[in-house]
C-alpha atoms as a PDB file:
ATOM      1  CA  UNK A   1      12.047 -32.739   7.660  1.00  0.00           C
ATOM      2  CA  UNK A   2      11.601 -29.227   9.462  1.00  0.00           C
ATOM      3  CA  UNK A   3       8.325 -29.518  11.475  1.00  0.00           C
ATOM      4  CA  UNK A   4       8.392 -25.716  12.531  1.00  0.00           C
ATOM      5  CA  UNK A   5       5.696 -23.860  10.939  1.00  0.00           C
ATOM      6  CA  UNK A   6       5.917 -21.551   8.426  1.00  0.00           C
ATOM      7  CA  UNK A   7       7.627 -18.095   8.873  1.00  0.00           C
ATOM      8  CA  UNK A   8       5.798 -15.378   7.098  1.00  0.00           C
ATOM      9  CA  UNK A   9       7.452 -12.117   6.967  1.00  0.00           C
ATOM     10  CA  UNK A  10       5.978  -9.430   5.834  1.00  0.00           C
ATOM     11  CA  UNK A  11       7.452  -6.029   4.585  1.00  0.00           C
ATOM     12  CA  UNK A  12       4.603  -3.344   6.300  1.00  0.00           C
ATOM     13  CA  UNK A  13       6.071  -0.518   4.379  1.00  0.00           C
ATOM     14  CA  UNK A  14       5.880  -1.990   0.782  1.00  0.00           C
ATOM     15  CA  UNK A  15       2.609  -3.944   1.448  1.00  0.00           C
ATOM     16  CA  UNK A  16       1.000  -0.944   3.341  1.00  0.00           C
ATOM     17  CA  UNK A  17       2.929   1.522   0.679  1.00  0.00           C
ATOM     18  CA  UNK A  18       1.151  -0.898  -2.458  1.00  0.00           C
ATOM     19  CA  UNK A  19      -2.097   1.058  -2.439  1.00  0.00           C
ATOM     20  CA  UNK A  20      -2.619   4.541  -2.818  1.00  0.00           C
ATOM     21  CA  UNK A  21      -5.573   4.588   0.171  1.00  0.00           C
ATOM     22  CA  UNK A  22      -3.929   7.581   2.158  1.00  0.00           C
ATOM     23  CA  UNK A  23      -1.750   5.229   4.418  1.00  0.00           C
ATOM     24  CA  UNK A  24       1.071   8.361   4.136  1.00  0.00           C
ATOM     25  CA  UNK A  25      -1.061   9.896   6.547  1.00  0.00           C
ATOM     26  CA  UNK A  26      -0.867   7.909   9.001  1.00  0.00           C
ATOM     27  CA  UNK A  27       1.804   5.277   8.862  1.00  0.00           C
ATOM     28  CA  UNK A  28       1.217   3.924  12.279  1.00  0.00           C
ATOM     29  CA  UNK A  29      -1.916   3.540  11.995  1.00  0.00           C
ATOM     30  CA  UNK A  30      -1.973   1.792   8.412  1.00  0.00           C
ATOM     31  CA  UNK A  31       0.850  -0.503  10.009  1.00  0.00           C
ATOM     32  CA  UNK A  32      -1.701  -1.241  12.773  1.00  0.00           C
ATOM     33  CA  UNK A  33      -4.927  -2.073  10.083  1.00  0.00           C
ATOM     34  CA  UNK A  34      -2.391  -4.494   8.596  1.00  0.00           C
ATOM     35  CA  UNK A  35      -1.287  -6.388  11.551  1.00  0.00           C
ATOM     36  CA  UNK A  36      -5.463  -5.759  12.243  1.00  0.00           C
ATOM     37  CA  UNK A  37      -6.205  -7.901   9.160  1.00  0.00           C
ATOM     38  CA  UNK A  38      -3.477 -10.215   9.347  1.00  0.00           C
ATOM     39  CA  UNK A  39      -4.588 -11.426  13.290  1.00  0.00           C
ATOM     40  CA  UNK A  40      -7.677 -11.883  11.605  1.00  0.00           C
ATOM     41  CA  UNK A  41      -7.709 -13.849   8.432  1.00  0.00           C
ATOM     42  CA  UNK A  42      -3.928 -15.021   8.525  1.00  0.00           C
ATOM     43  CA  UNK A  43      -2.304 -15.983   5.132  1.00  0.00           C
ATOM     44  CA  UNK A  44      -5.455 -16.383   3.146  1.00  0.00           C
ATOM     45  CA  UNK A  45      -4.805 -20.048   0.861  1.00  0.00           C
ATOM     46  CA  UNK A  46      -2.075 -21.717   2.855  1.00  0.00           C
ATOM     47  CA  UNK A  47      -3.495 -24.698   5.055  1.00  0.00           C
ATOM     48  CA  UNK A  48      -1.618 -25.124   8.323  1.00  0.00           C
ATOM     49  CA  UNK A  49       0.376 -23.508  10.682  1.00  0.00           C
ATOM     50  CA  UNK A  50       2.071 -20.163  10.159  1.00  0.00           C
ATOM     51  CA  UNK A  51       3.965 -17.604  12.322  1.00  0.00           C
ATOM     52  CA  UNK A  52       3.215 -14.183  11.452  1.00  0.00           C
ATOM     53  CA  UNK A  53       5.972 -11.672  11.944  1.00  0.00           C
ATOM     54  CA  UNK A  54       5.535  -8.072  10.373  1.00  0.00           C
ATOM     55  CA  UNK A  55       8.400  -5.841  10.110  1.00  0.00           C
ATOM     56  CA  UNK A  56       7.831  -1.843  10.889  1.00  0.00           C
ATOM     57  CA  UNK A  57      10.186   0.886  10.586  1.00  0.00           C
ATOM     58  CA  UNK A  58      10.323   5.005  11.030  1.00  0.00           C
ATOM     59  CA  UNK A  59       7.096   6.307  11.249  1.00  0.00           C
ATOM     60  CA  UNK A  60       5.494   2.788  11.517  1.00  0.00           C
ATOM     61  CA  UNK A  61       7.245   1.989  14.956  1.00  0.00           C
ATOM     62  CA  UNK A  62       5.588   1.536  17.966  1.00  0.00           C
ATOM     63  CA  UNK A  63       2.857  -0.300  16.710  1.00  0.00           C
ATOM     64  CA  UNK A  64       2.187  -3.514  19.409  1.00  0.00           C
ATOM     65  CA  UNK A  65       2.098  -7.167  18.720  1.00  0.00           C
ATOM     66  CA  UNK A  66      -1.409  -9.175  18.982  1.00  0.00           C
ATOM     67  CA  UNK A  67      -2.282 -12.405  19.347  1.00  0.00           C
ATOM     68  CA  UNK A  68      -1.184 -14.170  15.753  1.00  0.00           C
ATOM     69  CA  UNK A  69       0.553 -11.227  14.732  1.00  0.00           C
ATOM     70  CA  UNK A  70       4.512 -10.584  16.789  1.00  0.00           C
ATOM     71  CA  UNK A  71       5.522  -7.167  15.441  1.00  0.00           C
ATOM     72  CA  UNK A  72       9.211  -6.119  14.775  1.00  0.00           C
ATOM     73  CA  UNK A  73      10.198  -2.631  14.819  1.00  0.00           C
ATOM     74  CA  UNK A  74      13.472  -2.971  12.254  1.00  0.00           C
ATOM     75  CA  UNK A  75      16.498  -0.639  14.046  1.00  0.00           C
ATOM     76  CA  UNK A  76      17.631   0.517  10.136  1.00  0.00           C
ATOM     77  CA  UNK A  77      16.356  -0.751   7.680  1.00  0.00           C
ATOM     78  CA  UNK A  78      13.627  -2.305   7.652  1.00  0.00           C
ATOM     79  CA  UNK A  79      14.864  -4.922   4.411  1.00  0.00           C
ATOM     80  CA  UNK A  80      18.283  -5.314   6.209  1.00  0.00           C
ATOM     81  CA  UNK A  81      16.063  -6.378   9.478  1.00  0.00           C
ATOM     82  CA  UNK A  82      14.043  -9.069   6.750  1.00  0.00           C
ATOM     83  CA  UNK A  83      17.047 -10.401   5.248  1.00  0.00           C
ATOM     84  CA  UNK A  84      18.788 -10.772   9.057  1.00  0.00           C
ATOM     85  CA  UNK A  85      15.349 -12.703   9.778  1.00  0.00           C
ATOM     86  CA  UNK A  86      15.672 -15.050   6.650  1.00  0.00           C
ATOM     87  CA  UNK A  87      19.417 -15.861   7.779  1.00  0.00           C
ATOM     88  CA  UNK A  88      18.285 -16.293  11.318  1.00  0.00           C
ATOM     89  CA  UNK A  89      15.343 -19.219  10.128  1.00  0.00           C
ATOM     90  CA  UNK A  90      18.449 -21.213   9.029  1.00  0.00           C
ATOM     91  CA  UNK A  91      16.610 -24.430   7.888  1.00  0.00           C
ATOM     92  CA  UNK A  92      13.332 -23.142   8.534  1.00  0.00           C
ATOM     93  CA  UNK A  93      10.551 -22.764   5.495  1.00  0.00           C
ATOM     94  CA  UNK A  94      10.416 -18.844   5.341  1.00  0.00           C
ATOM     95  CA  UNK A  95       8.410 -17.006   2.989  1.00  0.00           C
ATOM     96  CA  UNK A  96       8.721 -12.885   2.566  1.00  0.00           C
ATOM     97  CA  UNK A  97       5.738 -10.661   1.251  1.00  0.00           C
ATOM     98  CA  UNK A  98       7.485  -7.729  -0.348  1.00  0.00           C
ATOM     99  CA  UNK A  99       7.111  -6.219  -4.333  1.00  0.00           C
ATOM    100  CA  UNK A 100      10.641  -4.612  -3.353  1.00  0.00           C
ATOM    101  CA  UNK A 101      12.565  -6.288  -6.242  1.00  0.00           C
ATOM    102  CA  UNK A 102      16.012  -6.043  -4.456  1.00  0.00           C
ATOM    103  CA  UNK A 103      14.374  -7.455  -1.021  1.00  0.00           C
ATOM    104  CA  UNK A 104      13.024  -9.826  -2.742  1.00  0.00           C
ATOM    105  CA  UNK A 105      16.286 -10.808  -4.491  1.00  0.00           C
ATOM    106  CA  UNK A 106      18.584 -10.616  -1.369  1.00  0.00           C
ATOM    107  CA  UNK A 107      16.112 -12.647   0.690  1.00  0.00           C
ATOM    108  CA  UNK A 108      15.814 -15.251  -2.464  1.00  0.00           C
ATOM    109  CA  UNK A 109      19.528 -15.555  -1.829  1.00  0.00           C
ATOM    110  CA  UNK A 110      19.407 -16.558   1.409  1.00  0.00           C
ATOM    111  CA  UNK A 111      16.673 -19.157   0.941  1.00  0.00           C
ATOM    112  CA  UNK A 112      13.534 -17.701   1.463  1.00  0.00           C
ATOM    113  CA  UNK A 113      10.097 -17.610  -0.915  1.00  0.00           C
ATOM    114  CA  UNK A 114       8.735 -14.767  -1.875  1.00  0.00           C
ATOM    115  CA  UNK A 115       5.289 -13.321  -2.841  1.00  0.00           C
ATOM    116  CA  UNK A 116       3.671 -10.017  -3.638  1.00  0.00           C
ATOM    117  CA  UNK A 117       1.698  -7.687  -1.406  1.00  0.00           C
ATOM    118  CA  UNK A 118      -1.819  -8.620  -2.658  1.00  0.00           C
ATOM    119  CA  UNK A 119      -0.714 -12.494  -0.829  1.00  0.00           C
ATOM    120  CA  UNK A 120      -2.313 -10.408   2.483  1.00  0.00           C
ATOM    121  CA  UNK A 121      -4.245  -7.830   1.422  1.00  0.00           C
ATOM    122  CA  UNK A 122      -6.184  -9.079  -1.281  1.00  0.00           C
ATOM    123  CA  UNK A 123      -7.301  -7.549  -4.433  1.00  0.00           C
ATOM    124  CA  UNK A 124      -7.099  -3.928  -4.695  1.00  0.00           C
END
């Protein structure tokens, strides 16, 4: 049995990009609220442990981990970086929050869960 918590990755662009609130403004800055809401309520209905890892890219970079939250800034691609995270778990529970239907395919592949954007940010 694999003790290590769960891995949540979480694709900023298409969970920030799933409501139409202005974040094209600002990408930074809606990258930051997210990580903002994630340090604070987590993965709303899962019980236990979790390691929070949100994955940035172009105008989103440069935003800062916080406690409960690391950030990656993706070098590409941003779903290349998510599906080079899933691989890297190995045997480690993953699960990916992305509506990206080919992310969410390729990380499927490799093992990982997936959910939708509304998983962190709630109801619209």
């Amino acid at each position: 049995m694999n003790d290590q918590p769960l891995l949540v990755i979480i694709d900023a662009a298409n969970v920030v990009g799933s409501v139409p609130d202005g974040w094209w403004r600002d990408r930074r800055g809606a990258a930051e609220r997210l990580r903002d809401r994630l340090a604070r309520d987590g993965l709303p209905g899962h019980e236990g442990p979790v390691e929070l890892v949100l994955v940035v890219e172009g105008a989103a970079k440069g935003v800062e981990s916080v406690p409960g939250v690391r950030v990656v800034e993706a070098p590409g691609s941003g779903d290349d970086r998510i599906v080079e995270m899933v691989t890297e778990a190995g045997d480690r529970p993953v699960l990916v929050i992305t509506a990206d239907r080919e992310l969410r395919r390729r990380v499927t592949e490799s093992g990982a869960e997936v959910a939708g954007p509304r998983t962190v940010r709630g109801p619209s």
